[in-house]
C-alpha atoms as a PDB file:
ATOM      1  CA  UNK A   1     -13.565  45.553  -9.195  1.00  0.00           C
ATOM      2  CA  UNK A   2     -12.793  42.053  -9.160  1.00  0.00           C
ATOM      3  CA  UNK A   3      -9.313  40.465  -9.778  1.00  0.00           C
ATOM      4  CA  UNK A   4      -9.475  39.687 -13.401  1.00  0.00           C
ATOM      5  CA  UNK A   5      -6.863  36.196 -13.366  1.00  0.00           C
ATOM      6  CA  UNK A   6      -9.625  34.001 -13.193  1.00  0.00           C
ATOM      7  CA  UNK A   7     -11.896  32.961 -16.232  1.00  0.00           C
ATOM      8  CA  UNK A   8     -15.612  34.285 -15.829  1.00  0.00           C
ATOM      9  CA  UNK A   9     -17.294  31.267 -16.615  1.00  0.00           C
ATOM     10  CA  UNK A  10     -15.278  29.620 -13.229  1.00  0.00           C
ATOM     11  CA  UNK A  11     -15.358  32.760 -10.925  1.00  0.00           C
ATOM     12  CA  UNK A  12     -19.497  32.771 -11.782  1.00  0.00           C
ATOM     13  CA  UNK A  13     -19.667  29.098 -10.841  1.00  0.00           C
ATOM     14  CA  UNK A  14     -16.972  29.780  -8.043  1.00  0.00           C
ATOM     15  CA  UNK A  15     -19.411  32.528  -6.423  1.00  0.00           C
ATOM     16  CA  UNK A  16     -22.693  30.387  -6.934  1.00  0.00           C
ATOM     17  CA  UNK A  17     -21.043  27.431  -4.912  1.00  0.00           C
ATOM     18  CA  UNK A  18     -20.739  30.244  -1.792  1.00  0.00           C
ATOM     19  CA  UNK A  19     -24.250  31.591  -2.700  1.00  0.00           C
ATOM     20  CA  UNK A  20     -25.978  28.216  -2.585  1.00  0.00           C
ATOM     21  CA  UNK A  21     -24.379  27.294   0.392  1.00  0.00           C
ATOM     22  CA  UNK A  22     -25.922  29.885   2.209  1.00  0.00           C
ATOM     23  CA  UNK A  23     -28.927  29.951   0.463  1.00  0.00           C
ATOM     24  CA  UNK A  24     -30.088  26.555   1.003  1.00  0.00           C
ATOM     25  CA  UNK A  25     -28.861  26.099   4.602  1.00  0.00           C
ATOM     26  CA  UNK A  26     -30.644  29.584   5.160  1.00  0.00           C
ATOM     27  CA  UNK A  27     -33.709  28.150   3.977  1.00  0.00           C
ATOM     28  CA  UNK A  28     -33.211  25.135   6.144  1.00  0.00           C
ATOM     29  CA  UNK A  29     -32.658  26.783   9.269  1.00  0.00           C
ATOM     30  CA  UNK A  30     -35.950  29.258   8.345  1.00  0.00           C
ATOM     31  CA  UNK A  31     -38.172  25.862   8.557  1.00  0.00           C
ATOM     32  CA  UNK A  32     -37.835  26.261  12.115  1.00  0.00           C
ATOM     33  CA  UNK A  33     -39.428  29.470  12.649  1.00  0.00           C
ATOM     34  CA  UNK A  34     -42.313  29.319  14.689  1.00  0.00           C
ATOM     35  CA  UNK A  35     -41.437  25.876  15.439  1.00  0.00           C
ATOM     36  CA  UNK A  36     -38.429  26.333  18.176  1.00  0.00           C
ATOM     37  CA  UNK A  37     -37.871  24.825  21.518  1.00  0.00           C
ATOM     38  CA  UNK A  38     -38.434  28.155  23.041  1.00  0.00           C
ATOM     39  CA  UNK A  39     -39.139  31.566  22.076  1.00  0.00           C
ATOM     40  CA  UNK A  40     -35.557  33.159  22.516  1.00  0.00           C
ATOM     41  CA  UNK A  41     -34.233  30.238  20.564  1.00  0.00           C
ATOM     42  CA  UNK A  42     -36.457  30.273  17.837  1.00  0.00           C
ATOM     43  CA  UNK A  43     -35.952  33.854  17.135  1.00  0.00           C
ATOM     44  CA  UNK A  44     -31.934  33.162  17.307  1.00  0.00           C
ATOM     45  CA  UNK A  45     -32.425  30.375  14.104  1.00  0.00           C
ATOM     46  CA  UNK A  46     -34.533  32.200  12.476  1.00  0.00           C
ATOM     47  CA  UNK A  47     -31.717  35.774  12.389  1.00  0.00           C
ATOM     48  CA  UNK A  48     -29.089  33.130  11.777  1.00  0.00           C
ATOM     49  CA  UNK A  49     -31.206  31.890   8.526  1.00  0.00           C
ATOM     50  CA  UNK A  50     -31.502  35.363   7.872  1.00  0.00           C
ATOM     51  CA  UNK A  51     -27.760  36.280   7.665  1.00  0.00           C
ATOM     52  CA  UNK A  52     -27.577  33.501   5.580  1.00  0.00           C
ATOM     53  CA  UNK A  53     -29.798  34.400   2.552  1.00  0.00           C
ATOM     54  CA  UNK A  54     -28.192  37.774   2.951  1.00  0.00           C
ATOM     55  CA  UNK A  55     -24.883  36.327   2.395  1.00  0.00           C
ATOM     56  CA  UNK A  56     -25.917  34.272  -0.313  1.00  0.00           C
ATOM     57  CA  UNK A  57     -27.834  37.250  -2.065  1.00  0.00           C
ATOM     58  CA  UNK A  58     -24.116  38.763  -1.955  1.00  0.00           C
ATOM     59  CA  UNK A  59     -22.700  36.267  -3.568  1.00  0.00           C
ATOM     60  CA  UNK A  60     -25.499  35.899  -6.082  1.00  0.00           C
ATOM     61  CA  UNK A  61     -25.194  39.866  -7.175  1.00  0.00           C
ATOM     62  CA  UNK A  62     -21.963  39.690  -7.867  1.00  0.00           C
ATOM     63  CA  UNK A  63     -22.359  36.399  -9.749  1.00  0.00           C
ATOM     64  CA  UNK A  64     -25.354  37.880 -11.522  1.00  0.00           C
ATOM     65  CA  UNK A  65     -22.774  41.139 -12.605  1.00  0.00           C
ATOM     66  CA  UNK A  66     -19.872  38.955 -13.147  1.00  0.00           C
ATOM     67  CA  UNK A  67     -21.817  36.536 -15.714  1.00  0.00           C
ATOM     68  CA  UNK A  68     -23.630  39.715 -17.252  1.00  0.00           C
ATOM     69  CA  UNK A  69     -20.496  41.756 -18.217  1.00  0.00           C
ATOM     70  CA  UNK A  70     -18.669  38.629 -19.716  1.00  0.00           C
ATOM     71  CA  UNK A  71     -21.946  37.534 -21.402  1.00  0.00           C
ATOM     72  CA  UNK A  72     -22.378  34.092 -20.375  1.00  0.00           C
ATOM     73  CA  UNK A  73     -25.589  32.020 -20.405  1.00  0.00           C
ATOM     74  CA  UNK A  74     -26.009  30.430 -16.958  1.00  0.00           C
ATOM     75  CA  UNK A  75     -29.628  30.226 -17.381  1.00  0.00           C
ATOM     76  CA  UNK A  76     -30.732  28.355 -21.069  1.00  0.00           C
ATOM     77  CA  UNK A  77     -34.181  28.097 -20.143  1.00  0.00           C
ATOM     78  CA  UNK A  78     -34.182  32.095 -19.337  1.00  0.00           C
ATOM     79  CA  UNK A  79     -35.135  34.691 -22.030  1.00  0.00           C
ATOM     80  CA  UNK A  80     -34.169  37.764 -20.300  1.00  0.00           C
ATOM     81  CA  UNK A  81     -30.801  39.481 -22.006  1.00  0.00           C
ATOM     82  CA  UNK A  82     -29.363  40.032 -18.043  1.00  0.00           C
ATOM     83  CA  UNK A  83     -29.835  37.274 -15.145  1.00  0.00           C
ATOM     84  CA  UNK A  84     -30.377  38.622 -11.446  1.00  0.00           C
ATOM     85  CA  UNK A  85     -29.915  37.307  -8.000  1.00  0.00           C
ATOM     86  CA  UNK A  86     -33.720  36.282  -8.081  1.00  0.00           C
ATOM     87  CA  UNK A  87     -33.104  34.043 -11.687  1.00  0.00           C
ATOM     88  CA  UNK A  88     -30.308  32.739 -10.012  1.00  0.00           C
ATOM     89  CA  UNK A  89     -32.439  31.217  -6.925  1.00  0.00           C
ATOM     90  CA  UNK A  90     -35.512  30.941  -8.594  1.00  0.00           C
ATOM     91  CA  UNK A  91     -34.896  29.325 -11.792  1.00  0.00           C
ATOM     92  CA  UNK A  92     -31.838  27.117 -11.701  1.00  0.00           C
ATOM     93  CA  UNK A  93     -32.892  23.524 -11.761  1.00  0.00           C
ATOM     94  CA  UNK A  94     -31.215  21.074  -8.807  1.00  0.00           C
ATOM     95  CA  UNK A  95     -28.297  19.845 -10.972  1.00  0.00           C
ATOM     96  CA  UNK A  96     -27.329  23.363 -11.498  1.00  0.00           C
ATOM     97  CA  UNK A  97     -26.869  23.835  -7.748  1.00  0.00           C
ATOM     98  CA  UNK A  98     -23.330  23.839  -6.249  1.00  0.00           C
ATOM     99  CA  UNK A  99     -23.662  23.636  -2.358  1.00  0.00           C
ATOM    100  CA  UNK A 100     -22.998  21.261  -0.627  1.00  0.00           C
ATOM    101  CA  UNK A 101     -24.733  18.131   0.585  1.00  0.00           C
ATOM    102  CA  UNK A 102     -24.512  18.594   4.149  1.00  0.00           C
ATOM    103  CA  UNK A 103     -26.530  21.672   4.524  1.00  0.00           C
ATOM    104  CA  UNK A 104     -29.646  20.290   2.220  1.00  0.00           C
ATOM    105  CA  UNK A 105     -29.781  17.721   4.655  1.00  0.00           C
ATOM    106  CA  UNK A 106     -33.279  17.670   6.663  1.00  0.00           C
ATOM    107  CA  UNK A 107     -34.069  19.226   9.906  1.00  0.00           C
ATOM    108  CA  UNK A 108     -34.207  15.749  11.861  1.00  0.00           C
ATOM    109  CA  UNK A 109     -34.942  17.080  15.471  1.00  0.00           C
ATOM    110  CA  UNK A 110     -33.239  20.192  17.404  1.00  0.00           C
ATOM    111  CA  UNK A 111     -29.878  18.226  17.778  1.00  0.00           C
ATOM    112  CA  UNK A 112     -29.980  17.397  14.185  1.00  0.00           C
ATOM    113  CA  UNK A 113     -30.270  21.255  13.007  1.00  0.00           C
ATOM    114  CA  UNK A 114     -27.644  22.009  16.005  1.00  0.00           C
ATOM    115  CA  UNK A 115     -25.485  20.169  14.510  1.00  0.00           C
ATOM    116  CA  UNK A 116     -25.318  20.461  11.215  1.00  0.00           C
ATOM    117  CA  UNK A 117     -25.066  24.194  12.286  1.00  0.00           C
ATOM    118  CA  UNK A 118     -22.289  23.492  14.092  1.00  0.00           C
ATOM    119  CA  UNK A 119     -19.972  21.435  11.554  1.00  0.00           C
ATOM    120  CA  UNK A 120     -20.772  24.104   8.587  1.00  0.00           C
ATOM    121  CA  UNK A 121     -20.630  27.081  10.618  1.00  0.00           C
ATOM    122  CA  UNK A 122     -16.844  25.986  12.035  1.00  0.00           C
ATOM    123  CA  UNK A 123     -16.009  25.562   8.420  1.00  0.00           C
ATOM    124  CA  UNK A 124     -17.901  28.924   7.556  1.00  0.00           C
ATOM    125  CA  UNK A 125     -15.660  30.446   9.557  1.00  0.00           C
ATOM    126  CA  UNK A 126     -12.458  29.464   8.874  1.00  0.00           C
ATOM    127  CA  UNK A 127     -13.359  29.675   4.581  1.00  0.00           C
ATOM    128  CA  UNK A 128     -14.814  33.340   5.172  1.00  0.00           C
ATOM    129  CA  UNK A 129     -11.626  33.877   7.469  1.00  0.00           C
ATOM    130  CA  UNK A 130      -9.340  33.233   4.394  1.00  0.00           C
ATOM    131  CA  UNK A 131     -11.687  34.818   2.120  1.00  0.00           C
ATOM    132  CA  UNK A 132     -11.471  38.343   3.522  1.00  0.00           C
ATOM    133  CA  UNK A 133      -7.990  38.297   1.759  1.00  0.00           C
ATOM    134  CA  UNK A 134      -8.913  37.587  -1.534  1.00  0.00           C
ATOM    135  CA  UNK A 135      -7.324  39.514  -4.165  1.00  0.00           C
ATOM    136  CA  UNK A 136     -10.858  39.973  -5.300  1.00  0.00           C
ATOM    137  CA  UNK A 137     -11.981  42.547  -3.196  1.00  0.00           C
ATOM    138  CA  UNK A 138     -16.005  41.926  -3.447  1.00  0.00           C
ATOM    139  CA  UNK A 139     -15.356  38.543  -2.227  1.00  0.00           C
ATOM    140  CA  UNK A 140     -13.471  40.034   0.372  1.00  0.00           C
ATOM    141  CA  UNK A 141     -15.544  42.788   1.229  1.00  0.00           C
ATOM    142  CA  UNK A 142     -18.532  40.069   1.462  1.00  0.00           C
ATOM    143  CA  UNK A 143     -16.386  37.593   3.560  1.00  0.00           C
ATOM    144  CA  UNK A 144     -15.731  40.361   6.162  1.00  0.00           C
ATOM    145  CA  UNK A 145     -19.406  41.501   6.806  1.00  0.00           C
ATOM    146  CA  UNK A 146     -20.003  37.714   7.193  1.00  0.00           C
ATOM    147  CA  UNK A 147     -17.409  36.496   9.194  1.00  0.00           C
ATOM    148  CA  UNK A 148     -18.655  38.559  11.873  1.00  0.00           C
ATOM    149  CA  UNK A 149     -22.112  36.933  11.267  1.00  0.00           C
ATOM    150  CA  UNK A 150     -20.835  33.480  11.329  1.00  0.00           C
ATOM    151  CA  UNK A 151     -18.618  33.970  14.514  1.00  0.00           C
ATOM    152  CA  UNK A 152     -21.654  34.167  16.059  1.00  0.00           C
ATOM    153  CA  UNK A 153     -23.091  31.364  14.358  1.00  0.00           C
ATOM    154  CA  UNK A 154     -20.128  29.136  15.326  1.00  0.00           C
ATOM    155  CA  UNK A 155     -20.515  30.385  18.772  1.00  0.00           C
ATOM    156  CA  UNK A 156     -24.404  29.856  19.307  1.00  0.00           C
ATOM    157  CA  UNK A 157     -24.403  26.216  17.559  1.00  0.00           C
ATOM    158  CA  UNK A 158     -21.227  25.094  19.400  1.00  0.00           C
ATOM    159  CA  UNK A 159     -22.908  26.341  23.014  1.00  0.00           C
ATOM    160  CA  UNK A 160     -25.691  24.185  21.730  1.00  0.00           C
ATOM    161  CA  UNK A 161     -23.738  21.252  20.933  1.00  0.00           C
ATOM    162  CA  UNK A 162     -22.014  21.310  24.828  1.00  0.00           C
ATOM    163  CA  UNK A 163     -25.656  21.192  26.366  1.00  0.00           C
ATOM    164  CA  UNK A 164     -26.923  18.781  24.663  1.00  0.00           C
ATOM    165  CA  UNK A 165     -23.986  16.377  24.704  1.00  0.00           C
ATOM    166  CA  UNK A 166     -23.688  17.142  28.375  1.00  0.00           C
ATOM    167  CA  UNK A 167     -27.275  17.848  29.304  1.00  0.00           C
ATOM    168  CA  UNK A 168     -29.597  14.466  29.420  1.00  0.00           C
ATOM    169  CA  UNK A 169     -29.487  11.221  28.766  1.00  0.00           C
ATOM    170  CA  UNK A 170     -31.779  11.751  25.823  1.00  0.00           C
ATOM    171  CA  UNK A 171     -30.375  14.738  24.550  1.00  0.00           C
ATOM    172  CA  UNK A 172     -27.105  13.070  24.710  1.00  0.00           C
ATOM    173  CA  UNK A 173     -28.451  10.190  22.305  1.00  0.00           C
ATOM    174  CA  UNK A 174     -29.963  12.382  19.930  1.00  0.00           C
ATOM    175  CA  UNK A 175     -26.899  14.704  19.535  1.00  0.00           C
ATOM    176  CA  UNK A 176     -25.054  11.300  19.239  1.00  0.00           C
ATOM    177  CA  UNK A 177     -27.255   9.821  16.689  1.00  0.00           C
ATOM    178  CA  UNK A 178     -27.018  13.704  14.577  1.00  0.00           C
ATOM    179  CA  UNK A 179     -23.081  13.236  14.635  1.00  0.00           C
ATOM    180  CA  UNK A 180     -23.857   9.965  13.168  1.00  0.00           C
ATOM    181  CA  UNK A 181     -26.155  10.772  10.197  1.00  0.00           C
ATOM    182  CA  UNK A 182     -24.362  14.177   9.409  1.00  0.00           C
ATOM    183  CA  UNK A 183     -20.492  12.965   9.709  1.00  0.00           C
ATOM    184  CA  UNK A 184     -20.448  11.415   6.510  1.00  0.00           C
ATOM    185  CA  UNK A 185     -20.935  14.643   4.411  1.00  0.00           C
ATOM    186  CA  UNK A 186     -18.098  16.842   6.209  1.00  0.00           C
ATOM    187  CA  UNK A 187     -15.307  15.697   3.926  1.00  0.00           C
ATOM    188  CA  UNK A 188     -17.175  17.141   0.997  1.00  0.00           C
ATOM    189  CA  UNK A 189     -16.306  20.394   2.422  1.00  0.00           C
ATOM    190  CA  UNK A 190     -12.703  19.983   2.209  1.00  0.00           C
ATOM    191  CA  UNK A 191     -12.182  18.399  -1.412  1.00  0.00           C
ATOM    192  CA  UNK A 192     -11.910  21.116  -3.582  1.00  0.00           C
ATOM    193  CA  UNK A 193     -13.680  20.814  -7.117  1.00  0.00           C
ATOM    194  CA  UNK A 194     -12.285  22.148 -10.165  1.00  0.00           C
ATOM    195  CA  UNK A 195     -12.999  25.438 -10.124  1.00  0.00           C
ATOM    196  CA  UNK A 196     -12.292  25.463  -6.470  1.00  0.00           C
ATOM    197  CA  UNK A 197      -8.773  24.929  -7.301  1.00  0.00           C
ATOM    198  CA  UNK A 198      -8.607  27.547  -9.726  1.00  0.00           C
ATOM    199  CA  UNK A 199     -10.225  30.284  -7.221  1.00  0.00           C
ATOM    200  CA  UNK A 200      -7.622  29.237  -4.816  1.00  0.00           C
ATOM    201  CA  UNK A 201      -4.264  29.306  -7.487  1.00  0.00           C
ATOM    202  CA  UNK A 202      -5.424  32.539  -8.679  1.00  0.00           C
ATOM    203  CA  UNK A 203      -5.350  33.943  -4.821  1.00  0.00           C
ATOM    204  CA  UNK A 204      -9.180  34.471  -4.750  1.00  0.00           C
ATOM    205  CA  UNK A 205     -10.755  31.551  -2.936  1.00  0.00           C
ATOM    206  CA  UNK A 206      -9.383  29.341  -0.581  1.00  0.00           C
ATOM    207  CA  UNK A 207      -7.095  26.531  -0.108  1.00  0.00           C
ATOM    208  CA  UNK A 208      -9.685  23.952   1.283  1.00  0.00           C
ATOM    209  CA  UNK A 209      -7.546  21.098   2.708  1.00  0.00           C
ATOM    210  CA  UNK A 210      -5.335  23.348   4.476  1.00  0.00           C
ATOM    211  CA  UNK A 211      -8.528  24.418   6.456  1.00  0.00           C
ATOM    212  CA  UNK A 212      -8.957  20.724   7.506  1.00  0.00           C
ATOM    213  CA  UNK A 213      -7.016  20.490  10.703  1.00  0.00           C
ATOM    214  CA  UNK A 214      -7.782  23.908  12.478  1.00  0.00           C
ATOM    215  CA  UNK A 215     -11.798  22.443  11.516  1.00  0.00           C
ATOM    216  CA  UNK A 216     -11.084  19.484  13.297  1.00  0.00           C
ATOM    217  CA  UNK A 217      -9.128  21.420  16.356  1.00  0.00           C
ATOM    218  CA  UNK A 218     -12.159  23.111  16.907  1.00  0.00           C
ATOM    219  CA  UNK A 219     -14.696  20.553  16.300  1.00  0.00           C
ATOM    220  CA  UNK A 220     -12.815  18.079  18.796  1.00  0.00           C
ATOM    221  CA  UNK A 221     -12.317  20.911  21.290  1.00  0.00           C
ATOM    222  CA  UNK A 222     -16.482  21.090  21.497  1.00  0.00           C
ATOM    223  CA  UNK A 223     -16.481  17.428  21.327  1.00  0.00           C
ATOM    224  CA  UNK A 224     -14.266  17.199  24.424  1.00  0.00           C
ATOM    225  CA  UNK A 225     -16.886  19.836  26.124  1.00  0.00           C
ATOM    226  CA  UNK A 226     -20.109  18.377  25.698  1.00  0.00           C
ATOM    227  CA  UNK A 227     -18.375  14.796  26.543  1.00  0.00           C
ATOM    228  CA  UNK A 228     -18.563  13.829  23.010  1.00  0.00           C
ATOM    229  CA  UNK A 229     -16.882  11.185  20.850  1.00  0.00           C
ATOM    230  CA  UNK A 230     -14.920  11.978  17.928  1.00  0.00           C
ATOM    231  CA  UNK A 231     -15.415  10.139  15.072  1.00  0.00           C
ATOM    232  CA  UNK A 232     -12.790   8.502  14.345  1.00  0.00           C
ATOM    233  CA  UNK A 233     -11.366   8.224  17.556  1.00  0.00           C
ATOM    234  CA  UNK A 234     -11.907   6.255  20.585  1.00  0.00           C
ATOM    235  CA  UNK A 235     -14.168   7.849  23.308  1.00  0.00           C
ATOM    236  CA  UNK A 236     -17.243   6.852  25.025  1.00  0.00           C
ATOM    237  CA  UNK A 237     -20.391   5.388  23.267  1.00  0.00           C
ATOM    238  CA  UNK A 238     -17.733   3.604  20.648  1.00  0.00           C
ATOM    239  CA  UNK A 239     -18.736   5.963  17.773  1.00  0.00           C
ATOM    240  CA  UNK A 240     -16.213   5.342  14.741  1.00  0.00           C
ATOM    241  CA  UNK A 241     -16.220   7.352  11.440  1.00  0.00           C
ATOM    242  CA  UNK A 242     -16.626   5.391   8.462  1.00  0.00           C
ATOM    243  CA  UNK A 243     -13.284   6.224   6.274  1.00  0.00           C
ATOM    244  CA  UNK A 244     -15.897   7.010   3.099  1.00  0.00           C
ATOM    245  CA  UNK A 245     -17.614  10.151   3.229  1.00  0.00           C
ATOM    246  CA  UNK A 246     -20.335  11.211   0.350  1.00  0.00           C
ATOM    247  CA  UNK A 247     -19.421  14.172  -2.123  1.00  0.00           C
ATOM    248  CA  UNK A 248     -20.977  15.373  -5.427  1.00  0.00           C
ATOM    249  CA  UNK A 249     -23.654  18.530  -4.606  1.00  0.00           C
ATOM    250  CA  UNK A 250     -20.896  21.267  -5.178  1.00  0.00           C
ATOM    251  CA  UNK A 251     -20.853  19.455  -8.820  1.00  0.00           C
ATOM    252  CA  UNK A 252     -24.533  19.744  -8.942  1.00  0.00           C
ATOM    253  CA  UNK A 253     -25.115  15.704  -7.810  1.00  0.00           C
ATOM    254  CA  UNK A 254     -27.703  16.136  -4.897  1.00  0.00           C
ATOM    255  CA  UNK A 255     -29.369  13.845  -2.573  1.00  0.00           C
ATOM    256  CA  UNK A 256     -33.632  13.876  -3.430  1.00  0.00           C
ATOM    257  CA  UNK A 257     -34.057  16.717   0.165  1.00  0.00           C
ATOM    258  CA  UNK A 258     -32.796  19.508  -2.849  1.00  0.00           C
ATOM    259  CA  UNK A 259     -35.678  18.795  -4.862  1.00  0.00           C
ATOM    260  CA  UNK A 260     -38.030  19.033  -2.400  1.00  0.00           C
ATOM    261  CA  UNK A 261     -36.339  22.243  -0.706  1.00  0.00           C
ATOM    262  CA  UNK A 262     -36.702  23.816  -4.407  1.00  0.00           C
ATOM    263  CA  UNK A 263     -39.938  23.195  -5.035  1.00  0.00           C
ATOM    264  CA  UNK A 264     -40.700  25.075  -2.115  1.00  0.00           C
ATOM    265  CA  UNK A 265     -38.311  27.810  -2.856  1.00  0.00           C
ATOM    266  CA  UNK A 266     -39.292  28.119  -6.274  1.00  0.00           C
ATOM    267  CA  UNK A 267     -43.076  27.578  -6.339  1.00  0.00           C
ATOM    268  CA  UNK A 268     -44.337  31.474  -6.400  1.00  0.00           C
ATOM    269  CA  UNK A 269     -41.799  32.027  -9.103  1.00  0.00           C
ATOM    270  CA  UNK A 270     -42.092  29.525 -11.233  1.00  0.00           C
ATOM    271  CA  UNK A 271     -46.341  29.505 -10.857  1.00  0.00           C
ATOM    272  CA  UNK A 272     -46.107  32.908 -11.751  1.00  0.00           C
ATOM    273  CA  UNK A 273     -42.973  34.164 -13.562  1.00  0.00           C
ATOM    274  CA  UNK A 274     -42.320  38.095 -13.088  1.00  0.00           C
ATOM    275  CA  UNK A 275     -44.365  38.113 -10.088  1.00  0.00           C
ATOM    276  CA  UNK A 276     -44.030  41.233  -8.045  1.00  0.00           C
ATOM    277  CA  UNK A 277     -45.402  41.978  -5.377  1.00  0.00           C
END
């Protein structure tokens, strides 16, 4: 049973926010299959984008429960009396979306995906680290199944990340020019939205800035590895961070790749509402 101190309408949103971010950089990753460098690697994305959508069906159940019990309407457009994890995913429209931007960000090449693997994976971790002693006990009975998942995740992307910065001159550049394009939307991750704040005062989610420097320990200790520069810091290649980083998808303000991810994910749904198979 879930900790009753925080307000259904915010734990519902609170849960779709870890849902989405799954969901959508689980669909991301599953672009790739069939499409991988190699075979073994390919088949290591595509179980990766797997574990995703299975965390982010989780988190969707027990939004789906949580908003059904209290009777709230997520869904105005919907006329069934009870929502599901499918309605959730299916038939939201993108402002109603809560992840964040940096994992509806495109494919780009390999080092592109590696990357933005990397950077939400080492934040996966530490949230889903701190999650798994929530007073809420689904959350933290879904946070330990996944941590284990997104160990590995952190693991495989950050391996990735050292070969590439260290391996060739071109797959040095590339890596280079993905810290570049995806930099920007890491601070997202760490400013907490409303109900963000209220998840972590009532002791079920997390305190997001106080994740921020054990994220950038790790981050820079990969960095150093693959012979990377920090950005932000001086180091070889004279990468700097610009100070201003882009926020607004966990309040449902996207960038125009969610649209075109939905109307992917959406399409056999919404052609054909009630479709089973």
């Amino acid at each position: 049973m879930h900790n009753t101190n925080l307000e259904p309408a915010i734990l519902t949103e609170y849960l779709l926010h870890l849902a989405d971010d799954a969901l959508i950089l689980g669909h991301r990753n599953s672009e790739w299959c069939g499409h991988g460098p190699v075979l073994e690697q390919d088949i290591a994305l595509t179980n990766i984008a797997l574990d995703l959508i299975g965390q982010g069906r989780n988190f969707y159940q027990y939004a789906a429960s949580t908003a059904n019990q209290s009777g709230l309407r997520i869904l105005q457009t919907v006329e069934e009396k009870e929502i599901n994890e499918d309605s959730l995913a299916y038939l939201r429209d993108t402002r109603e979306f809560r992840n964040c931007l940096l994992v509806e960000q495109t494919n780009g090449d390999w080092a592109k995906t590696i990357m933005r693997q990397f950077l939400f994976s080492s934040f996966q971790y530490l949230l889903y680290s701190k999650l798994q002693e929530s007073r809420d006990s689904v959350i933290a009975g879904i946070s330990a199944k996944a941590l284990k998942e997104v160990t590995y995740h952190m693991r495989w992307s950050g391996e990735w990340v050292i070969r590439l910065g260290d391996g060739t001159e071109e797959s040095r550049h590339r890596i280079m020019q993905a810290i570049t394009e995806l930099w920007t939307y890491t601070g997202e991750l760490f400013a907490p939205t409303d109900y963000e704040k209220s998840a972590a005062d009532a002791g079920i989610g997390a305190n997001l800035p106080s994740l921020k420097t054990e994220w950038d320990k790790r981050v820079a200790e990969v960095f150093h590895e693959a012979i990377l520069p920090h950005p932000g810091g001086t180091g070889e290649g004279g990468l700097t961070a610009d100070p201003w980083m882009q926020s607004g998808g966990k309040s449902g303000l996207h960038s125009e790749h969610l649209g075109f991810i939905l109307t992917e994910l959406q399409f056999m749904q919404r052609a054909y509402p009630a479709c089973e198979w």
